[in-house]
PDB file of N, CA and C in Angstrom:
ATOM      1  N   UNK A   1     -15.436 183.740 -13.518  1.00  0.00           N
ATOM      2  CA  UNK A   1     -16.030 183.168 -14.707  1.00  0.00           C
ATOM      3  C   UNK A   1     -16.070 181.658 -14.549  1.00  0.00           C
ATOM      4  N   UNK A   2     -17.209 180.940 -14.928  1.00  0.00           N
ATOM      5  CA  UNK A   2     -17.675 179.542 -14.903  1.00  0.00           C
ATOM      6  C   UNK A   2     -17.415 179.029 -16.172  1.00  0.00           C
ATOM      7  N   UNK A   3     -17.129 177.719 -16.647  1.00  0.00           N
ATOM      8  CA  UNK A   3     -17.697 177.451 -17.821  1.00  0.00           C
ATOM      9  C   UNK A   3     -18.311 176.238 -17.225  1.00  0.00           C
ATOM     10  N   UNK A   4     -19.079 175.880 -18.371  1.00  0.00           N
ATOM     11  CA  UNK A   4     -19.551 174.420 -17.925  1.00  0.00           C
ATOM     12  C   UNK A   4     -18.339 172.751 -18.906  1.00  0.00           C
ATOM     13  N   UNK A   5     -18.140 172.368 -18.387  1.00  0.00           N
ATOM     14  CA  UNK A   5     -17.609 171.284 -18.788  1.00  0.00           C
ATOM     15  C   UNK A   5     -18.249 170.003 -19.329  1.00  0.00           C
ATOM     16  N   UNK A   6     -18.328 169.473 -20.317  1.00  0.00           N
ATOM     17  CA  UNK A   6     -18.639 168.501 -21.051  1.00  0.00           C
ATOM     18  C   UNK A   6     -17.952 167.017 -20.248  1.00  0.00           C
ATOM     19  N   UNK A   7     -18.662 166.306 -19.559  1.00  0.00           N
ATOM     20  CA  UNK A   7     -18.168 165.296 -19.038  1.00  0.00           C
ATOM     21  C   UNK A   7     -19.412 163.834 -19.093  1.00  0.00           C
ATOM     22  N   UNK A   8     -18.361 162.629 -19.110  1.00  0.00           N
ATOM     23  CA  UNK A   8     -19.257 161.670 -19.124  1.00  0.00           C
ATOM     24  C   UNK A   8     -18.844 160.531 -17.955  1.00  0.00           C
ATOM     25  N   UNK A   9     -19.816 159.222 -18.431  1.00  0.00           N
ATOM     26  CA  UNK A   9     -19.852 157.771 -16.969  1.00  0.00           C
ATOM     27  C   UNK A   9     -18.564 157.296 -17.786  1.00  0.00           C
ATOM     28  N   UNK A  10     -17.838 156.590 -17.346  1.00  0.00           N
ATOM     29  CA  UNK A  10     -17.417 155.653 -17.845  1.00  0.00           C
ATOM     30  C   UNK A  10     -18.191 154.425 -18.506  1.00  0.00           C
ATOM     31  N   UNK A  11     -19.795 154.287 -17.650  1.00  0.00           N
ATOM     32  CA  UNK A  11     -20.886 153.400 -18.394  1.00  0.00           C
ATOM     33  C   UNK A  11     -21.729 153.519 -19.678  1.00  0.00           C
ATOM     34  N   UNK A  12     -21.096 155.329 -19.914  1.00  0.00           N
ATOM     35  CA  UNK A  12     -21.904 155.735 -21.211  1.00  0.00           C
ATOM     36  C   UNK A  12     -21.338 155.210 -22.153  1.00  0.00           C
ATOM     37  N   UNK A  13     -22.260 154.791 -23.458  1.00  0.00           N
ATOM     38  CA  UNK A  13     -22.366 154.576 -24.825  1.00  0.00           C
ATOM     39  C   UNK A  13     -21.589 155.283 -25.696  1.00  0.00           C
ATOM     40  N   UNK A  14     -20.667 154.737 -26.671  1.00  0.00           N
ATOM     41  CA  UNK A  14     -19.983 155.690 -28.001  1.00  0.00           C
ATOM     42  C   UNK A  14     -20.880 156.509 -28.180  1.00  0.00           C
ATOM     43  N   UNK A  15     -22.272 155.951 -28.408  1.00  0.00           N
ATOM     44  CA  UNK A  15     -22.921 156.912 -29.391  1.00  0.00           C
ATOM     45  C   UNK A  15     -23.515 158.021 -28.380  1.00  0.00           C
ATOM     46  N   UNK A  16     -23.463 157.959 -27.145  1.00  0.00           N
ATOM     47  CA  UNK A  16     -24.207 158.934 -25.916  1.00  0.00           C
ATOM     48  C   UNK A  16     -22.462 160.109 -26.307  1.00  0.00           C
ATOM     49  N   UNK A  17     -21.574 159.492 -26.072  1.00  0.00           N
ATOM     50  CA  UNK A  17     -19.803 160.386 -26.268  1.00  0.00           C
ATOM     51  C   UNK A  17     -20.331 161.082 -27.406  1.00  0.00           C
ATOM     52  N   UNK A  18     -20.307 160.545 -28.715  1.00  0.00           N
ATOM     53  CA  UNK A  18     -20.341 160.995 -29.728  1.00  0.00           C
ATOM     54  C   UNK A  18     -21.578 162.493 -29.890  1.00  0.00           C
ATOM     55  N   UNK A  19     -22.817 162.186 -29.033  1.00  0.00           N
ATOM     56  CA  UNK A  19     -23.790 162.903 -29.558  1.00  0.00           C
ATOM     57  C   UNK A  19     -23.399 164.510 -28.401  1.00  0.00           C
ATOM     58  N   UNK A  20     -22.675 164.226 -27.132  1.00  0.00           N
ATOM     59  CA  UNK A  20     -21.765 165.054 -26.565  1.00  0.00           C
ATOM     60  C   UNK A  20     -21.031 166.243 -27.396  1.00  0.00           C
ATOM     61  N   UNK A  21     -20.280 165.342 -27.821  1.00  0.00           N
ATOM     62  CA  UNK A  21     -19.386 165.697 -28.569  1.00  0.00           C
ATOM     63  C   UNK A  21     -19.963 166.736 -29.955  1.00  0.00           C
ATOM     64  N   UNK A  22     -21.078 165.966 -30.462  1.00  0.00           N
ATOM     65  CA  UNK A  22     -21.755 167.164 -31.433  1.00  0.00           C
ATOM     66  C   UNK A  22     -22.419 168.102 -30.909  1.00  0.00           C
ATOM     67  N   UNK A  23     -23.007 167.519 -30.239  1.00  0.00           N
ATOM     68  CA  UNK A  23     -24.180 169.037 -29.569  1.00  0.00           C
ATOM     69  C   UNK A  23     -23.129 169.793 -28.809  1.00  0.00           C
ATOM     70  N   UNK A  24     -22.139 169.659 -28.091  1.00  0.00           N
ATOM     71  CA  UNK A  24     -21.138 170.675 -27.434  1.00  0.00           C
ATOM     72  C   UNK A  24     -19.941 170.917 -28.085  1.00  0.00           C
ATOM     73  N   UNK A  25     -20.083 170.955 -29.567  1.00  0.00           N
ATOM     74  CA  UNK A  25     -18.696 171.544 -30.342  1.00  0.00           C
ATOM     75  C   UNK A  25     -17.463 171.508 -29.544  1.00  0.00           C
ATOM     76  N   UNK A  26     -16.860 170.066 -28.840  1.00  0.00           N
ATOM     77  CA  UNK A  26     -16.074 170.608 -28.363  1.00  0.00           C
ATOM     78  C   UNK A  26     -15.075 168.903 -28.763  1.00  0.00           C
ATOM     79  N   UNK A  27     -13.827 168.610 -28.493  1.00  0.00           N
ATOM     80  CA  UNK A  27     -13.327 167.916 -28.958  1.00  0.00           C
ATOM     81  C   UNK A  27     -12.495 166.621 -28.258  1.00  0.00           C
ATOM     82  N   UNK A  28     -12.977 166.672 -26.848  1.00  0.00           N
ATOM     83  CA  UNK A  28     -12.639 166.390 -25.449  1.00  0.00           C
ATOM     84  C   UNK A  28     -13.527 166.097 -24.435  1.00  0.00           C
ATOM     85  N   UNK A  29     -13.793 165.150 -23.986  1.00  0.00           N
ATOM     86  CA  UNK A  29     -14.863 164.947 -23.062  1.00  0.00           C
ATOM     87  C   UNK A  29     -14.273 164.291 -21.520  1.00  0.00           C
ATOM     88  N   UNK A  30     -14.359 164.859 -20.785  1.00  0.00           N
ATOM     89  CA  UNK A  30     -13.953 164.647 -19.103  1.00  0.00           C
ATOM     90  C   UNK A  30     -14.508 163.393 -18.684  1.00  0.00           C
ATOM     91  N   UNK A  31     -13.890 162.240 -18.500  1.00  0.00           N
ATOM     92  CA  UNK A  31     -14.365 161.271 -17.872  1.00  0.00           C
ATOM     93  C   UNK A  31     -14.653 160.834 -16.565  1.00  0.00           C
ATOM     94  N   UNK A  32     -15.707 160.835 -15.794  1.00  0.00           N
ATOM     95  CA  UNK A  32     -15.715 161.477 -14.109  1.00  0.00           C
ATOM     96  C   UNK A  32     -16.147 160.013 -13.691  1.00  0.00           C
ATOM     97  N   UNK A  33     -15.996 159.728 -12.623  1.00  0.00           N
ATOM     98  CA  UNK A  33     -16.700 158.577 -11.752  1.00  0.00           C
ATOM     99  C   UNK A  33     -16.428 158.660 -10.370  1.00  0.00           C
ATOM    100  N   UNK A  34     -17.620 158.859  -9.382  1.00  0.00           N
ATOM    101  CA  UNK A  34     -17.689 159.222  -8.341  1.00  0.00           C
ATOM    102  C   UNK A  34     -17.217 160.427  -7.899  1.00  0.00           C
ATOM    103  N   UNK A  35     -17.621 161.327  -8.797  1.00  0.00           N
ATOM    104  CA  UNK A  35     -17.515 162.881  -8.367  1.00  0.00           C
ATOM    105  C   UNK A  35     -15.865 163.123  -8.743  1.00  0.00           C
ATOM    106  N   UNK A  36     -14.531 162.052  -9.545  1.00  0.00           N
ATOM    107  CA  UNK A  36     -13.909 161.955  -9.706  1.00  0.00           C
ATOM    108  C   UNK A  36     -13.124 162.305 -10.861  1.00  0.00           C
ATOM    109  N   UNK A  37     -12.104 162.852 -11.808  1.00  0.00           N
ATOM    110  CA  UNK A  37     -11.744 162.819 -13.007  1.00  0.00           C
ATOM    111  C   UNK A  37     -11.036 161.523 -13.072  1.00  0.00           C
ATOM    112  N   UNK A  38     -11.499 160.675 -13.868  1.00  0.00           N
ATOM    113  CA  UNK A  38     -10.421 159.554 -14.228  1.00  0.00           C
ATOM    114  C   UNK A  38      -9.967 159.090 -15.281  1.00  0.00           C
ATOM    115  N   UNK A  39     -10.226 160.061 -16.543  1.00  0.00           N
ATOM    116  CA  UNK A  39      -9.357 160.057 -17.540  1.00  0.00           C
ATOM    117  C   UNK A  39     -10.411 161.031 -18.723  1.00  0.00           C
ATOM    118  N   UNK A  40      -9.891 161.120 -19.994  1.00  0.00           N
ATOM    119  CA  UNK A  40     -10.187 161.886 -20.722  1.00  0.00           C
ATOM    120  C   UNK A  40     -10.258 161.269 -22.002  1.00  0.00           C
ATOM    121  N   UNK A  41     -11.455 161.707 -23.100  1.00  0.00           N
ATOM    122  CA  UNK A  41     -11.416 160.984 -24.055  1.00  0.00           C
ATOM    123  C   UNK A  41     -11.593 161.974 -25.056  1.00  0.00           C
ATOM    124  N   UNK A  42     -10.623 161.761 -26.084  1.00  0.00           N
ATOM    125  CA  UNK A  42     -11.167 162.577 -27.522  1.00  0.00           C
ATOM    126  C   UNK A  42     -11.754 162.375 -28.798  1.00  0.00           C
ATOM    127  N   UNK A  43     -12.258 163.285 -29.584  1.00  0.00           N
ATOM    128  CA  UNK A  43     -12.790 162.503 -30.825  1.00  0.00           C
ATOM    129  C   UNK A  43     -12.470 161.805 -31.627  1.00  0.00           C
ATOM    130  N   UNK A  44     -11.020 161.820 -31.447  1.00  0.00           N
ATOM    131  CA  UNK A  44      -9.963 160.764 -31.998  1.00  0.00           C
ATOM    132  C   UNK A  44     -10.001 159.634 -31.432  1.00  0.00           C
ATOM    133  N   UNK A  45     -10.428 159.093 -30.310  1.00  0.00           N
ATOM    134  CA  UNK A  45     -10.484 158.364 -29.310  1.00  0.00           C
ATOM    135  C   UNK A  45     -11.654 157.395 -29.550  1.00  0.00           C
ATOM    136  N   UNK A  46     -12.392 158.410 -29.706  1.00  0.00           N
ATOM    137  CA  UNK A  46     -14.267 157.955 -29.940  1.00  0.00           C
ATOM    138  C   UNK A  46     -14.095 156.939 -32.186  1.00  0.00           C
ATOM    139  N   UNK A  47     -13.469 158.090 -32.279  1.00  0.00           N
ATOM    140  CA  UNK A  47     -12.935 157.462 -33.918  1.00  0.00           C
ATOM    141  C   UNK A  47     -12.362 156.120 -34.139  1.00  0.00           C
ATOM    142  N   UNK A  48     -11.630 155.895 -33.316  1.00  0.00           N
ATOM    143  CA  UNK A  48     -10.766 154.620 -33.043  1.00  0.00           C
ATOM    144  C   UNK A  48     -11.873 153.819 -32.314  1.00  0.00           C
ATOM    145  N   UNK A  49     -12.462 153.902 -31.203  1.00  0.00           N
ATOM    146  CA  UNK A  49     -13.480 152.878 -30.886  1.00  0.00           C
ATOM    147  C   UNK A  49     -14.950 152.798 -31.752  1.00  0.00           C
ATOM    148  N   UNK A  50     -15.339 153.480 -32.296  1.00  0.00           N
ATOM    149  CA  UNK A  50     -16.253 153.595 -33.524  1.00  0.00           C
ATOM    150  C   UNK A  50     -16.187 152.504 -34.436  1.00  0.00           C
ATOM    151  N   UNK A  51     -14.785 152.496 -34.956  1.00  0.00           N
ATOM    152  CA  UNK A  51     -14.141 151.470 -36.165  1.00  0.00           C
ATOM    153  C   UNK A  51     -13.838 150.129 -35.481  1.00  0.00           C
ATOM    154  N   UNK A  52     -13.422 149.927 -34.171  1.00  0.00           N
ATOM    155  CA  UNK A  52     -13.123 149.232 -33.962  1.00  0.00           C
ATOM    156  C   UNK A  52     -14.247 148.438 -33.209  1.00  0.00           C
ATOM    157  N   UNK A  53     -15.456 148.448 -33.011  1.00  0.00           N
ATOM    158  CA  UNK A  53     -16.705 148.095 -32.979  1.00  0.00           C
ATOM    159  C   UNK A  53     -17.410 147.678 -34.253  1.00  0.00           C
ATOM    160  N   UNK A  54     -17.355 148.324 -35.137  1.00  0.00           N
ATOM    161  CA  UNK A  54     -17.512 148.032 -36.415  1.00  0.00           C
ATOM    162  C   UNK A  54     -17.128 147.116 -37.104  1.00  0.00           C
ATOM    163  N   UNK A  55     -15.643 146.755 -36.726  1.00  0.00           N
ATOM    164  CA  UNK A  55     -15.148 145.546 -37.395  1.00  0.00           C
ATOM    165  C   UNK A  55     -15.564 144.597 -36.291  1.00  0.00           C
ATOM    166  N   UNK A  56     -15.754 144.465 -34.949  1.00  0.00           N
ATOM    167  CA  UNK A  56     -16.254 143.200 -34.182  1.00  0.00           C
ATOM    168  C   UNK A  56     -17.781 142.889 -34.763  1.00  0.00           C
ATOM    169  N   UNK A  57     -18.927 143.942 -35.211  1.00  0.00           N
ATOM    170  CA  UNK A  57     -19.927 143.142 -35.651  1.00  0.00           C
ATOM    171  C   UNK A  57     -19.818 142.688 -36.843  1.00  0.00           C
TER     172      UNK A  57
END
């Protein structure tokens, strides 16, 4: 059995994470670079940089 995994650039956009994150109901997104895992981000994660963008503009 395969699944497919929800993963992103490290160069992608909150809002590219975020729209991930809705269209793949899922709550965790694999952070890859160069065919690599190099860390992991959650919607809690994305929540905290959301707000905290918000208050810099």
């Amino acid at each position: 059995m395969s699944s497919h995994v929800a993963h992103v650039s490290p160069d992608d956009t909150i809002e590219h994470y975020m729209a991930l994150v809705t269209e793949n109901y899922v709550r965790h997104l694999l952070v890859m670079k160069n065919d690599r895992a190099i860390d992991m981000i959650s919607i809690g994660d994305l929540s905290k940089m959301q707000s905290t963008a918000a208050k810099a503009s």
